[in-house]
PDB file of N, CA and C in Angstrom:
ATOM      1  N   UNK A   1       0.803  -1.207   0.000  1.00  0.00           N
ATOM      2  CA  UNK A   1       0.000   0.000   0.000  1.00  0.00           C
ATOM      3  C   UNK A   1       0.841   1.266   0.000  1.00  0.00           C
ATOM      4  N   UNK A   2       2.338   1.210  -0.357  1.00  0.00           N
ATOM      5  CA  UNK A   2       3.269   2.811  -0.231  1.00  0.00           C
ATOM      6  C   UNK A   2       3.488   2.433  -1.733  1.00  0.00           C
ATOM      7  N   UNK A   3       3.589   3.501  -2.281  1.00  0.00           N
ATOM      8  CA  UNK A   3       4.216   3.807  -3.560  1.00  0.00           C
ATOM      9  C   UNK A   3       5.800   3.323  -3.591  1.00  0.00           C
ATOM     10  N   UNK A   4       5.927   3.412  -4.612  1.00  0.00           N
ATOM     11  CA  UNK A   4       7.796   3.129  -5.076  1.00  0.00           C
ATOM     12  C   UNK A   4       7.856   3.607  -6.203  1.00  0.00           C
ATOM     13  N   UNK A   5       9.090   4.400  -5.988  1.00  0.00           N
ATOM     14  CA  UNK A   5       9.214   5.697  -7.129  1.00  0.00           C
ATOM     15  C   UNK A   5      10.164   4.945  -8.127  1.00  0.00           C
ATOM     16  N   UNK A   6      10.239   5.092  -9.060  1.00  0.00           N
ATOM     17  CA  UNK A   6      11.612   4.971 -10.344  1.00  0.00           C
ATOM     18  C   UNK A   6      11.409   6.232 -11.931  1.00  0.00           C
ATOM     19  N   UNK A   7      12.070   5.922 -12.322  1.00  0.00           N
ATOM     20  CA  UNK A   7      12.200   5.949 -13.462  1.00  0.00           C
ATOM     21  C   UNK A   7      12.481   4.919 -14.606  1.00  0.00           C
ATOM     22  N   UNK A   8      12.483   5.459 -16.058  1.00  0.00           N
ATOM     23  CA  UNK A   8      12.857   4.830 -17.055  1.00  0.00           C
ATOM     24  C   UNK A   8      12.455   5.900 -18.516  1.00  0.00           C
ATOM     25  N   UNK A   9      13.407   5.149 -19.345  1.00  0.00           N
ATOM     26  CA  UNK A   9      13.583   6.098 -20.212  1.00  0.00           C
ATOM     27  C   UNK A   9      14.228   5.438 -21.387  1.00  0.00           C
ATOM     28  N   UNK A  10      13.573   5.347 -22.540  1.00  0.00           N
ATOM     29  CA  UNK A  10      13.299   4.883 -24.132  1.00  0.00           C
ATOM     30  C   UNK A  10      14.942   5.451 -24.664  1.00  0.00           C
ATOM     31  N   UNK A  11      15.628   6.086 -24.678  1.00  0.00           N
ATOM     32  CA  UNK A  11      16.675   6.270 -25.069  1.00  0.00           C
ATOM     33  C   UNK A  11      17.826   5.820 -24.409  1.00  0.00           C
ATOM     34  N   UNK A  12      17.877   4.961 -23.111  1.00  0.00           N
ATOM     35  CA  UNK A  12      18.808   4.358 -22.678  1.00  0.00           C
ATOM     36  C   UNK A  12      18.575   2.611 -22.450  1.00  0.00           C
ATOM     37  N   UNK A  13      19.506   2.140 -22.028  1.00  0.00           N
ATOM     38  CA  UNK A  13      19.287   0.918 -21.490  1.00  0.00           C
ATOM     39  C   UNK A  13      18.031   0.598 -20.503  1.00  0.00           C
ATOM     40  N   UNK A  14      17.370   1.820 -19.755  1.00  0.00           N
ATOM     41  CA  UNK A  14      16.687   1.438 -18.586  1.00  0.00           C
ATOM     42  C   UNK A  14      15.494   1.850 -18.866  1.00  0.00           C
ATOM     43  N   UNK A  15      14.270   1.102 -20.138  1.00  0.00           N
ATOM     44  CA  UNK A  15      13.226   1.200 -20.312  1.00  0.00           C
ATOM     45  C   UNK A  15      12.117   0.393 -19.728  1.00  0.00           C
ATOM     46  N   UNK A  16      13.089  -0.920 -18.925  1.00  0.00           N
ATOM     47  CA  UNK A  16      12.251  -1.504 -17.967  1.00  0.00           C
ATOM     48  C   UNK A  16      12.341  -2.004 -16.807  1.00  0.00           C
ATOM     49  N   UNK A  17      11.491  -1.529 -15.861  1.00  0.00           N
ATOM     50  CA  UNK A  17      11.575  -1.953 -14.501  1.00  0.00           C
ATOM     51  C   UNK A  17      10.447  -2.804 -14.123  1.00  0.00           C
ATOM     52  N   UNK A  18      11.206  -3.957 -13.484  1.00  0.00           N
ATOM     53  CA  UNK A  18      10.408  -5.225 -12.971  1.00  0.00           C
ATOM     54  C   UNK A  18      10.525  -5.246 -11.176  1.00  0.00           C
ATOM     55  N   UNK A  19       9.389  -5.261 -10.965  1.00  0.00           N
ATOM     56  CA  UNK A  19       9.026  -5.523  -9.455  1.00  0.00           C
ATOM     57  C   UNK A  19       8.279  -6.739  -9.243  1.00  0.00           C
ATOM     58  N   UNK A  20       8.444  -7.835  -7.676  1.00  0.00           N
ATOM     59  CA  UNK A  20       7.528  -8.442  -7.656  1.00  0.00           C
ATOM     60  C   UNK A  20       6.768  -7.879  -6.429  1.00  0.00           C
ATOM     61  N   UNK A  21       5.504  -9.117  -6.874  1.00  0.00           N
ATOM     62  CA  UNK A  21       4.567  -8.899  -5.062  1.00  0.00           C
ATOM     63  C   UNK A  21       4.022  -9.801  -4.903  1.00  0.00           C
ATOM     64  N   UNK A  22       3.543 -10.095  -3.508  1.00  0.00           N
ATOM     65  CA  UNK A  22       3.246 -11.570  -3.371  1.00  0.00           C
ATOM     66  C   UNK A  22       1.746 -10.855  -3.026  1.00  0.00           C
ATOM     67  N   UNK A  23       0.855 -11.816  -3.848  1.00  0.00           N
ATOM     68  CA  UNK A  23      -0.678 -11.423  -3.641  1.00  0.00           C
ATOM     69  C   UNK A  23      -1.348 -12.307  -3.158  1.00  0.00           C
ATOM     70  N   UNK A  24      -2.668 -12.107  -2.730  1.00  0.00           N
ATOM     71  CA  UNK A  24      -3.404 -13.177  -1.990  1.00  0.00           C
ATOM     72  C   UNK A  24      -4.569 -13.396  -2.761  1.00  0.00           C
ATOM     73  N   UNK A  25      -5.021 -15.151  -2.891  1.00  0.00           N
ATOM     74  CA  UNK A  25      -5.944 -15.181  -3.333  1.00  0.00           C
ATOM     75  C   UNK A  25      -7.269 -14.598  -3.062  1.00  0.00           C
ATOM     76  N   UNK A  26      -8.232 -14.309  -4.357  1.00  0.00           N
ATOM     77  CA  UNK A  26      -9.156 -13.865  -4.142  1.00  0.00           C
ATOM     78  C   UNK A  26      -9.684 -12.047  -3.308  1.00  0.00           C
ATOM     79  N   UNK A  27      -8.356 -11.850  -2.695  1.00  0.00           N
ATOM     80  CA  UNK A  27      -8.256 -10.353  -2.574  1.00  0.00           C
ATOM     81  C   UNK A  27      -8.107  -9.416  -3.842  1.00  0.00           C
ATOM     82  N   UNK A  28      -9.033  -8.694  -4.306  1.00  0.00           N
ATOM     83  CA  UNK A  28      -8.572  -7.776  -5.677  1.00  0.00           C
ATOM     84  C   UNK A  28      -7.751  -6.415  -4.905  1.00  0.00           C
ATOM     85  N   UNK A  29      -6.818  -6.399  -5.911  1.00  0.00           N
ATOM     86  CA  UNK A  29      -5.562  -5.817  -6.230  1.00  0.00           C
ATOM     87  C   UNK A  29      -5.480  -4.567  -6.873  1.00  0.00           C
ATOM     88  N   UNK A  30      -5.755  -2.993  -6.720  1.00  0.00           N
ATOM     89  CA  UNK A  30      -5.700  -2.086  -7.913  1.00  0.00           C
ATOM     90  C   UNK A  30      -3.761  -1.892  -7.961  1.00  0.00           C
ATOM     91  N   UNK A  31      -3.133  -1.959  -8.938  1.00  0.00           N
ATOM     92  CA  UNK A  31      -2.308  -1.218  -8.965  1.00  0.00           C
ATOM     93  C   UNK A  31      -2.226  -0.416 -10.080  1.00  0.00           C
ATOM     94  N   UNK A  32      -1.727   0.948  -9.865  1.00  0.00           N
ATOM     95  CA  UNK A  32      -1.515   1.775 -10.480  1.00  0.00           C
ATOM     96  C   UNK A  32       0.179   2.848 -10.924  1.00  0.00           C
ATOM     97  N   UNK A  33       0.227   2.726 -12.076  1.00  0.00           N
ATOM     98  CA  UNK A  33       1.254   3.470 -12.465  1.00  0.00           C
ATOM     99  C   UNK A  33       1.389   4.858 -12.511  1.00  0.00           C
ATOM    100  N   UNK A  34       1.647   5.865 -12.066  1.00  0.00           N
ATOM    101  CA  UNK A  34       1.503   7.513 -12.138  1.00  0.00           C
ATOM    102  C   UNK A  34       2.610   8.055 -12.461  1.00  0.00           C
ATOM    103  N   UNK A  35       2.052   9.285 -13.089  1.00  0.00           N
ATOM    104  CA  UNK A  35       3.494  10.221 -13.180  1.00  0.00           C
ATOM    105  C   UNK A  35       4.016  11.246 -12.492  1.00  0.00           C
ATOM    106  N   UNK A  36       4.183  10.606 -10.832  1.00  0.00           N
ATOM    107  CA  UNK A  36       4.559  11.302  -9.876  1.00  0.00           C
ATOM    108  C   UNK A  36       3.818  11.204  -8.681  1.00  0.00           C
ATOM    109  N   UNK A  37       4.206  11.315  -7.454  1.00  0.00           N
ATOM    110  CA  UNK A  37       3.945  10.955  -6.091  1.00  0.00           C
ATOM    111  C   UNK A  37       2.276  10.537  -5.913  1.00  0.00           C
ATOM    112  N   UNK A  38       1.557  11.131  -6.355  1.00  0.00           N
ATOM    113  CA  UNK A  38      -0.049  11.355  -6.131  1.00  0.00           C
ATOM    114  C   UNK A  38      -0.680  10.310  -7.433  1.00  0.00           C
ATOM    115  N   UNK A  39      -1.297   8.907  -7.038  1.00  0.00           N
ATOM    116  CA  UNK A  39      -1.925   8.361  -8.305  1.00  0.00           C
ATOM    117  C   UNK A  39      -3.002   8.644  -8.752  1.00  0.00           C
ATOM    118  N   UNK A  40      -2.948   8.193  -9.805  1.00  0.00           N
ATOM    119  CA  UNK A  40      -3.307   8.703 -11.011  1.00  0.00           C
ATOM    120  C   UNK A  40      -2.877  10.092 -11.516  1.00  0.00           C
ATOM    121  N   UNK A  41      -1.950  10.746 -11.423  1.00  0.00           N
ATOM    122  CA  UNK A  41      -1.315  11.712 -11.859  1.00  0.00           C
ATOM    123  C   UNK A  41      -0.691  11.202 -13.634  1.00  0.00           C
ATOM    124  N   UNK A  42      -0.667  12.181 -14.531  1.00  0.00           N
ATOM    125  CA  UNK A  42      -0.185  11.936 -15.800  1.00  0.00           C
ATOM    126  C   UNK A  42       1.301  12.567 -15.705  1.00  0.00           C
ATOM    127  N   UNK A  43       1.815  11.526 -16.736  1.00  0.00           N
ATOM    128  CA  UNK A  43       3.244  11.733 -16.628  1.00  0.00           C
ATOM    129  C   UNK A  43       3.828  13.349 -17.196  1.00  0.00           C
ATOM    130  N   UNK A  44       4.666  13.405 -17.065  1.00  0.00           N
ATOM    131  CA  UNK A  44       4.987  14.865 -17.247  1.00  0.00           C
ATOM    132  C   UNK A  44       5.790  14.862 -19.142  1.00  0.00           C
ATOM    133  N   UNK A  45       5.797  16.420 -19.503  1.00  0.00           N
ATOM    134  CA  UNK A  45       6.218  16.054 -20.911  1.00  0.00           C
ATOM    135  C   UNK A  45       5.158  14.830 -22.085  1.00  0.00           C
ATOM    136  N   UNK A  46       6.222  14.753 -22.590  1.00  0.00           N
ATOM    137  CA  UNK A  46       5.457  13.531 -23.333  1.00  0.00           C
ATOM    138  C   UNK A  46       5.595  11.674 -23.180  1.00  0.00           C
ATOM    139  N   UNK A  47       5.774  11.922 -22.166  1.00  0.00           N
ATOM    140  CA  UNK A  47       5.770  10.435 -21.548  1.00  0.00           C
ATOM    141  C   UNK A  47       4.849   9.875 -21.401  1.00  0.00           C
ATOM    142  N   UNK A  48       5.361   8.546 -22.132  1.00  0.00           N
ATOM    143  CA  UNK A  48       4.101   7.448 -22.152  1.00  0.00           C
ATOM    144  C   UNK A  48       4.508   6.092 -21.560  1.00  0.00           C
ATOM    145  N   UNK A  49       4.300   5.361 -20.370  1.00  0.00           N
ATOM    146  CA  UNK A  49       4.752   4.454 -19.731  1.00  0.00           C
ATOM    147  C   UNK A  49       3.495   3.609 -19.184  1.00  0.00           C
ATOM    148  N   UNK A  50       3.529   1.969 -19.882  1.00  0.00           N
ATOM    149  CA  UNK A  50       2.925   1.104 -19.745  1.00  0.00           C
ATOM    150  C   UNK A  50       2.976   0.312 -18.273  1.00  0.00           C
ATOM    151  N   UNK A  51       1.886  -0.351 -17.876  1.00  0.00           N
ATOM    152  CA  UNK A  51       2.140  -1.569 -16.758  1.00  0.00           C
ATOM    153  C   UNK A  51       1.522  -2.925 -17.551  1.00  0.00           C
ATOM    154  N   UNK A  52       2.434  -3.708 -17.141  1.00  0.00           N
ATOM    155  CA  UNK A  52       2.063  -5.136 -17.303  1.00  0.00           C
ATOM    156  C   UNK A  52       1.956  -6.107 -15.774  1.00  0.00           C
ATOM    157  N   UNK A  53       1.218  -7.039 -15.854  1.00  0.00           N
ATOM    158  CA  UNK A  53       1.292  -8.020 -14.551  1.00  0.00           C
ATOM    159  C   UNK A  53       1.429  -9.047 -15.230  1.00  0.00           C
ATOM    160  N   UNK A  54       2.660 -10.224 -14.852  1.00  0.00           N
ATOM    161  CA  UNK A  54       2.952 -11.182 -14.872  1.00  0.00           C
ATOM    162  C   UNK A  54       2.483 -12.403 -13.239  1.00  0.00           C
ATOM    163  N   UNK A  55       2.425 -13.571 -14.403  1.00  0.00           N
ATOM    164  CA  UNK A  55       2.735 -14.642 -12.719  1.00  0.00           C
ATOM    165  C   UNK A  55       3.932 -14.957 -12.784  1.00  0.00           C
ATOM    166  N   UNK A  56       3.998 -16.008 -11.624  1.00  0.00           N
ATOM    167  CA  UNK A  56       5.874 -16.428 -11.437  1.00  0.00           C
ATOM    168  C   UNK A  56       6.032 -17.271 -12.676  1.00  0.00           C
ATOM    169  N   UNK A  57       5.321 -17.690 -13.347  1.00  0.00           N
ATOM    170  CA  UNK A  57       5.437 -18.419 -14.634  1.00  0.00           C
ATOM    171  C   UNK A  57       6.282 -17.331 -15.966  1.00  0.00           C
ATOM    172  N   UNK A  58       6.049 -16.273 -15.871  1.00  0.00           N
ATOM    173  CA  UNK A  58       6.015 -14.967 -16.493  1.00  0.00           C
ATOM    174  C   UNK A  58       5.230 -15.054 -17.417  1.00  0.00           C
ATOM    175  N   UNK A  59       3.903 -15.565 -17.509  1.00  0.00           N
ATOM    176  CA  UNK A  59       2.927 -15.609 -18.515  1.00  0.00           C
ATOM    177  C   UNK A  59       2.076 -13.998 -18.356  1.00  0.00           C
ATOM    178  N   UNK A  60       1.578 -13.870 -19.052  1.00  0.00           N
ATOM    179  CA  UNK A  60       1.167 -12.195 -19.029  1.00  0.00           C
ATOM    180  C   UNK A  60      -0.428 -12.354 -18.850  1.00  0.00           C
ATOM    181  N   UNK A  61      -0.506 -11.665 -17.762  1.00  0.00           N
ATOM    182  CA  UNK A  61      -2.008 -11.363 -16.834  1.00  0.00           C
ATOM    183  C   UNK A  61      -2.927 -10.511 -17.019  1.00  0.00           C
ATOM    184  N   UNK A  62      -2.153  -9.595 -17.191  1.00  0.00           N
ATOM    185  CA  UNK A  62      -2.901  -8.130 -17.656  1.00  0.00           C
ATOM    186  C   UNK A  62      -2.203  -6.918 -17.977  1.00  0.00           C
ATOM    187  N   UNK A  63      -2.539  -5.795 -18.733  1.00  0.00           N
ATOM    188  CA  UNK A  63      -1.725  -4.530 -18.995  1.00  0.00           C
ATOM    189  C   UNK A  63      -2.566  -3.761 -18.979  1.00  0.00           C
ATOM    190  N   UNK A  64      -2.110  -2.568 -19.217  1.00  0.00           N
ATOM    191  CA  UNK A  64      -2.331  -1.110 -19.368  1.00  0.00           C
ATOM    192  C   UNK A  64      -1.907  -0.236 -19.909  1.00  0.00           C
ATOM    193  N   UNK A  65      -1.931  -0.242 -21.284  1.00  0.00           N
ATOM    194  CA  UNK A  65      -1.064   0.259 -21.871  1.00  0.00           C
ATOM    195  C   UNK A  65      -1.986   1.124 -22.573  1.00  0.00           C
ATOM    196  N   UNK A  66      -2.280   2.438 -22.033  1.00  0.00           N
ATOM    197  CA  UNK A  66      -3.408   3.080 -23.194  1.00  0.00           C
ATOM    198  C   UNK A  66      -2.271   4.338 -23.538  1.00  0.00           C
ATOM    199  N   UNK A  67      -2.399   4.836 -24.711  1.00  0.00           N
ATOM    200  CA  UNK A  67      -1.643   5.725 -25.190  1.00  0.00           C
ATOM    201  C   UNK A  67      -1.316   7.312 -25.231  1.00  0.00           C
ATOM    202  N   UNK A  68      -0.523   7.949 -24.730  1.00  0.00           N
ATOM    203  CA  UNK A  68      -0.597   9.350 -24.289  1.00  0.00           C
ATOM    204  C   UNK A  68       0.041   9.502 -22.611  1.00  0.00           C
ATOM    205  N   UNK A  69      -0.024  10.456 -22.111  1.00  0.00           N
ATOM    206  CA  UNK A  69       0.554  10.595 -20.784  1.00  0.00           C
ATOM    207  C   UNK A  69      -0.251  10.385 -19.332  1.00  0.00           C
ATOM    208  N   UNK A  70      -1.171   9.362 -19.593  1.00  0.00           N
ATOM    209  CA  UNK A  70      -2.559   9.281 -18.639  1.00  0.00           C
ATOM    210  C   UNK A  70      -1.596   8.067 -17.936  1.00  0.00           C
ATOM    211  N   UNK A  71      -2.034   8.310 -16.405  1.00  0.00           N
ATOM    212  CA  UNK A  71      -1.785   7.094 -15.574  1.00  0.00           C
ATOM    213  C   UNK A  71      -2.418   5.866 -16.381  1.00  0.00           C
ATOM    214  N   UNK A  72      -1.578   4.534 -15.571  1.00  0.00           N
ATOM    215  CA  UNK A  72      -1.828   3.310 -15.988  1.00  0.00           C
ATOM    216  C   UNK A  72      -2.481   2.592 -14.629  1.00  0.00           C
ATOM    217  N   UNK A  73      -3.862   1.809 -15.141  1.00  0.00           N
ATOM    218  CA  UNK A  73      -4.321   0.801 -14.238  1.00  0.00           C
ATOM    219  C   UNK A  73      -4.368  -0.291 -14.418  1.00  0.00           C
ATOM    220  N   UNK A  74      -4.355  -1.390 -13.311  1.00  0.00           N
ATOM    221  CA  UNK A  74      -5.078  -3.280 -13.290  1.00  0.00           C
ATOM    222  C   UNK A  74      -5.742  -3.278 -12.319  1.00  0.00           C
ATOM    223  N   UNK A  75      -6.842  -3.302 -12.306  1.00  0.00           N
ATOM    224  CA  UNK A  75      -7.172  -4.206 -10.991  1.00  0.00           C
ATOM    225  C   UNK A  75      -7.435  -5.798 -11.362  1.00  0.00           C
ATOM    226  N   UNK A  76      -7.030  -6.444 -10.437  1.00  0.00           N
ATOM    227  CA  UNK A  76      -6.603  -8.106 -10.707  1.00  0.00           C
ATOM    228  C   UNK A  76      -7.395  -8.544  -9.534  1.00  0.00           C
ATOM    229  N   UNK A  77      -7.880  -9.973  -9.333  1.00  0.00           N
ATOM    230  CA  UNK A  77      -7.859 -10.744  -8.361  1.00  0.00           C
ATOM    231  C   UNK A  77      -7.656 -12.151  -8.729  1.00  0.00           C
ATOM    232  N   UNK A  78      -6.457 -12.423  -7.759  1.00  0.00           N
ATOM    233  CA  UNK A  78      -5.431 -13.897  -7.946  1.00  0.00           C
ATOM    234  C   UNK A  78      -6.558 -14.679  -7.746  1.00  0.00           C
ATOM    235  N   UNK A  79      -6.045 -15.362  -8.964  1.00  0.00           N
ATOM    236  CA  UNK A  79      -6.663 -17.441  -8.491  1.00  0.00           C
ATOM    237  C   UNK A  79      -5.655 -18.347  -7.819  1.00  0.00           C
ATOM    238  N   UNK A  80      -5.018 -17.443  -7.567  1.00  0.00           N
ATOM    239  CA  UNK A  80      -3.710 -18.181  -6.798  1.00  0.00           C
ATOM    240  C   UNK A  80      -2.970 -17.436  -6.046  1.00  0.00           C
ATOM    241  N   UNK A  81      -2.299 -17.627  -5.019  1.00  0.00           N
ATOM    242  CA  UNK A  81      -1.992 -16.713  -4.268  1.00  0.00           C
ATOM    243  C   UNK A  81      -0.204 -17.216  -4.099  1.00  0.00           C
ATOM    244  N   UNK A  82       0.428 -16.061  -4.247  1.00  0.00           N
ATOM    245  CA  UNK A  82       2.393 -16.038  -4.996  1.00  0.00           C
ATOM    246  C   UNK A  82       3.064 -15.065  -5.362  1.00  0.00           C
ATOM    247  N   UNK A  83       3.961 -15.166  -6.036  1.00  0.00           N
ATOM    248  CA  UNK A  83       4.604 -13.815  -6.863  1.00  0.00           C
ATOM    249  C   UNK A  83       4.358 -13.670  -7.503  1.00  0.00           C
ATOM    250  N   UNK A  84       4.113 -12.181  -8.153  1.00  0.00           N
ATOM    251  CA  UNK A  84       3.611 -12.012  -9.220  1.00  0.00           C
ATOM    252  C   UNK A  84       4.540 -10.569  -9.700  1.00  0.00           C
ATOM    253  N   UNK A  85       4.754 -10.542 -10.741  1.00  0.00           N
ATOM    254  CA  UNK A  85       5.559  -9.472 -11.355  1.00  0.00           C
ATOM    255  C   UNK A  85       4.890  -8.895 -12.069  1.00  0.00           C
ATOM    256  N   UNK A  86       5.114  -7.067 -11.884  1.00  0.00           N
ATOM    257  CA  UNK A  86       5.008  -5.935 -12.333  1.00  0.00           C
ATOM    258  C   UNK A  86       6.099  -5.213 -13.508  1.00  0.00           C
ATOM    259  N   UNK A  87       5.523  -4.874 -14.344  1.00  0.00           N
ATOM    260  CA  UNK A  87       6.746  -3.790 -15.278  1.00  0.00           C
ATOM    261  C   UNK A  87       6.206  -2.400 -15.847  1.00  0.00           C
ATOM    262  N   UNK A  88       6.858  -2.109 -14.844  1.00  0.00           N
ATOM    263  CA  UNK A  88       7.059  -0.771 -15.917  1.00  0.00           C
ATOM    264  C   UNK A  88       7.855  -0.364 -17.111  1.00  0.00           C
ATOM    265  N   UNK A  89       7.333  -0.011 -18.329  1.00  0.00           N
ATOM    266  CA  UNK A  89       7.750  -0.195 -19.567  1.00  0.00           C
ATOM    267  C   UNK A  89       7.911   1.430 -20.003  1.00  0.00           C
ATOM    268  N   UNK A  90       8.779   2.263 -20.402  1.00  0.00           N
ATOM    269  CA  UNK A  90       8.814   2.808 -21.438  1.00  0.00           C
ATOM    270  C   UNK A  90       8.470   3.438 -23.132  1.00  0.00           C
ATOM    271  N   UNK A  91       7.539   3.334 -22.833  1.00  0.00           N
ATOM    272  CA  UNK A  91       6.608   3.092 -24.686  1.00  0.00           C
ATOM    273  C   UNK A  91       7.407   4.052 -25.167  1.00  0.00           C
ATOM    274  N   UNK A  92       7.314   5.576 -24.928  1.00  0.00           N
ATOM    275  CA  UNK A  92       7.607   6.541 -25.349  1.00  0.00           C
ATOM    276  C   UNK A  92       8.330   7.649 -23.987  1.00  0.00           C
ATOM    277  N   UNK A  93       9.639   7.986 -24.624  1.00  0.00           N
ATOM    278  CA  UNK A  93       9.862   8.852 -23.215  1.00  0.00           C
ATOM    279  C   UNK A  93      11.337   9.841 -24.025  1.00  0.00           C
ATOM    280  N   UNK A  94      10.565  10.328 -25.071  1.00  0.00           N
ATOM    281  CA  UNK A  94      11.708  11.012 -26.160  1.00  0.00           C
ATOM    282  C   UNK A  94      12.429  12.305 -25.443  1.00  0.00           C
ATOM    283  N   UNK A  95      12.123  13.003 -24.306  1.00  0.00           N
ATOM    284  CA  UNK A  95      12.754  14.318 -24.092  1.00  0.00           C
ATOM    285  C   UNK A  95      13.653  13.703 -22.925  1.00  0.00           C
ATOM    286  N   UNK A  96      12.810  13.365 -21.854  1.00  0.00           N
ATOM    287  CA  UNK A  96      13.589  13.322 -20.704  1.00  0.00           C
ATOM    288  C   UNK A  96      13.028  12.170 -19.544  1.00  0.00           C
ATOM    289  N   UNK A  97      13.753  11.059 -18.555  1.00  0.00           N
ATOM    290  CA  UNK A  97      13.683  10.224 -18.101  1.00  0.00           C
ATOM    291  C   UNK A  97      12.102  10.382 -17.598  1.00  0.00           C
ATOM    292  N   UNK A  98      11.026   9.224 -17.913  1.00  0.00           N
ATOM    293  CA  UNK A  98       9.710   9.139 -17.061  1.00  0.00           C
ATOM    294  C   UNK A  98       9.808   9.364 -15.780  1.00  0.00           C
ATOM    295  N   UNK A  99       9.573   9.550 -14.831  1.00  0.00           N
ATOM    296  CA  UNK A  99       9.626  10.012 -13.351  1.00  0.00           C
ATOM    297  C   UNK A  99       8.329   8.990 -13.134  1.00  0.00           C
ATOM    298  N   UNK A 100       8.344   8.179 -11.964  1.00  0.00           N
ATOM    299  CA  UNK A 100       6.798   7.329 -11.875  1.00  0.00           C
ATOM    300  C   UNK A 100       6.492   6.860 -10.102  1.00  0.00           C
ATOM    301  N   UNK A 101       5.407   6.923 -10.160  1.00  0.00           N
ATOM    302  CA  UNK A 101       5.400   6.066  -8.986  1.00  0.00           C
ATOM    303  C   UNK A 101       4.207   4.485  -8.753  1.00  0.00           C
ATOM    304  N   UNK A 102       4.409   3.899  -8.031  1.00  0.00           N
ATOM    305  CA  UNK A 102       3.881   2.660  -8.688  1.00  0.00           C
ATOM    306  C   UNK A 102       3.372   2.125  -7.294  1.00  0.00           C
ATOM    307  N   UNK A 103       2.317   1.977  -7.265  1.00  0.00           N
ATOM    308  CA  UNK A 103       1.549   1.582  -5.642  1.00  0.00           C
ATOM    309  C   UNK A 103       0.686   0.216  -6.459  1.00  0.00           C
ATOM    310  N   UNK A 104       0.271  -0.939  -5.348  1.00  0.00           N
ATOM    311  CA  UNK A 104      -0.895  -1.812  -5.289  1.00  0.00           C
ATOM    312  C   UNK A 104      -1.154  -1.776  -3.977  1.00  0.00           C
ATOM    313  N   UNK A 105      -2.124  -1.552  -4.343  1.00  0.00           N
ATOM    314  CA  UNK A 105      -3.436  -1.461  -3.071  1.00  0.00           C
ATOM    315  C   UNK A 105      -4.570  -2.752  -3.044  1.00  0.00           C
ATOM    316  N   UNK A 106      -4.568  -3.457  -1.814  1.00  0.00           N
ATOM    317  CA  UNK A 106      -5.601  -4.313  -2.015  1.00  0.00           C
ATOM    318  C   UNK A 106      -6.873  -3.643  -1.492  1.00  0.00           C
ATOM    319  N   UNK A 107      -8.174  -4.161  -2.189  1.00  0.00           N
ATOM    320  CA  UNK A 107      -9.531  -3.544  -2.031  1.00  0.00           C
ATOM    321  C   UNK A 107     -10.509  -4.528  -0.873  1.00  0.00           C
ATOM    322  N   UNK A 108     -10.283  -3.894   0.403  1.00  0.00           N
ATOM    323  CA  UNK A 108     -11.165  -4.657   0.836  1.00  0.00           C
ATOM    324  C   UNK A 108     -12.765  -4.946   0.308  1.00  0.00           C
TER     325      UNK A 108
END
């Protein structure tokens, strides 16, 4: 439930950042990608930065990848309860490094 800040940025090596989290079954999950401390905030400039959710399998769960500088959402709820991996992706980030912050929140 705290945010975790990074970056990434389409013109260097570091267009993707992978996090895991261990989720619980049947609890739904929002996480959200922002562009900067407060979510749902849009990224700054012309930054465009995707989320994906993986399982520990790394089979692909869900994304968010809508286009332009608008925060990214999932809300998920596990059929299984484990690690599960997050990425933040880079789509577009032509001027200057994405700035992001990246929270999951479970919904009681």
């Amino acid at each position: 439930n705290r945010p975790y800040f990074g970056s990434v940025f389409t013109a260097t090596a570091d267009a993707y950042d992978y996090f895991s989290a261990t989720l619980i079954i049947g609890k739904r999950y929002t996480l959200t990608l922002s562009g900067g401390a407060a979510p749902g905030s849009p990224f700054a400039g012309q930054g465009d930065v995707d989320l994906y959710l993986y399982n520990a399998s790394g089979v692909s769960l869900s994304e968010s990848a809508g286009y332009g500088p608008g925060a990214e959402s999932i809300v998920y709820t596990p059929s299984v309860s484990g690690q599960y991996f997050l990425l933040a992706y880079a789509f577009h980030t032509p001027v200057t490094a994405a700035i992001y912050g990246l929270q999951v929140r479970d919904i009681p």
